[in-house]
Protein backbone atom coordinates (compact mmCIF):
# COMPACT_ATOMS: atom_id res chain seq x y z
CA UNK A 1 106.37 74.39 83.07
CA UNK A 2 109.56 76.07 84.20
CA UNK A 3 109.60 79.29 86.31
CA UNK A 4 110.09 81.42 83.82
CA UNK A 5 106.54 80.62 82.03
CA UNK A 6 104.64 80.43 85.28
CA UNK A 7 106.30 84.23 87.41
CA UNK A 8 104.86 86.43 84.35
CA UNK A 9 101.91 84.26 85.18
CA UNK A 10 101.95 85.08 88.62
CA UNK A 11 102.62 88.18 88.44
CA UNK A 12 99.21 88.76 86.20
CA UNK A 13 97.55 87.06 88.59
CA UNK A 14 99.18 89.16 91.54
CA UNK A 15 98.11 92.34 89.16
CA UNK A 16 94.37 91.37 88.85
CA UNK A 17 93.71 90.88 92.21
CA UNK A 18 95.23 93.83 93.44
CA UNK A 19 93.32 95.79 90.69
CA UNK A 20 89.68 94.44 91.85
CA UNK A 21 89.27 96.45 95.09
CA UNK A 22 90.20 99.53 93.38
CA UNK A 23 88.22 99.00 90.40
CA UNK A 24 85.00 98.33 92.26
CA UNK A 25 85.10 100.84 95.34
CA UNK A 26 87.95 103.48 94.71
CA UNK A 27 86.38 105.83 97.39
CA UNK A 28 86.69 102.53 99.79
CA UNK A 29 90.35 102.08 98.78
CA UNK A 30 91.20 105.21 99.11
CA UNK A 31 90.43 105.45 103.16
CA UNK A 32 92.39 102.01 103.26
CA UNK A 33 95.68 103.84 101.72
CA UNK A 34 94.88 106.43 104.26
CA UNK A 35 94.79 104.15 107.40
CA UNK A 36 97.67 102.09 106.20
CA UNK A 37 99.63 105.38 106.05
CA UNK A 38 98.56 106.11 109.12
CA UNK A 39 100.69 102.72 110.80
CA UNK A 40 103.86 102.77 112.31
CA UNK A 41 106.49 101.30 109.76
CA UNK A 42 106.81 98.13 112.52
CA UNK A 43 103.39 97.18 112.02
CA UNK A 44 103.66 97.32 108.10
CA UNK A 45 106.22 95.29 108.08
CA UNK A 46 104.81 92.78 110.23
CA UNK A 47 102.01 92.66 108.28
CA UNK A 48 104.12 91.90 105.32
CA UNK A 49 106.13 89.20 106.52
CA UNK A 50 103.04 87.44 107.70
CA UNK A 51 101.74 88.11 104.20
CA UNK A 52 105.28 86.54 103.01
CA UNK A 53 105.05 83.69 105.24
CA UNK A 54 101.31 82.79 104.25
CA UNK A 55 101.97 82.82 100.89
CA UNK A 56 104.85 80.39 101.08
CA UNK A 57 102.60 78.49 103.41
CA UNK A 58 100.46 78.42 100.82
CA UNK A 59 102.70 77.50 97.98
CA UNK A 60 104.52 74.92 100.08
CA UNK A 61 100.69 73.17 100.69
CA UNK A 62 99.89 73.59 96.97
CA UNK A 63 103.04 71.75 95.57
């Protein structure tokens, strides 16, 4: 498989999960969204390199 069949892939995958919590508890979702807006930008975007970092962790382990 080259990376262009496997990011749309991804990216499905990416979609789905993200979709679940909001699907099954939207009134649970929606006081996350409010908390996260609540954070200083600095701490969002620490959160999101270390979610960056796993997830090359991750692929890095898989491969």
């Amino acid at each position: 498989m080259d990376f262009w069949q496997v990011l749309p892939v991804a990216l499905a995958l990416v979609l789905v999960i993200e979709g679940m919590l909001p699907f099954l508890s939207p009134g649970r979702w929606r006081q996350m969204i409010v908390q996260v807006a609540a954070l200083e930008d600095r701490l969002i975007r620490n959160i999101g390199l270390g979610s960056m970092l796993l997830g090359l962790l991750l692929l890095y382990w898989v491969h």
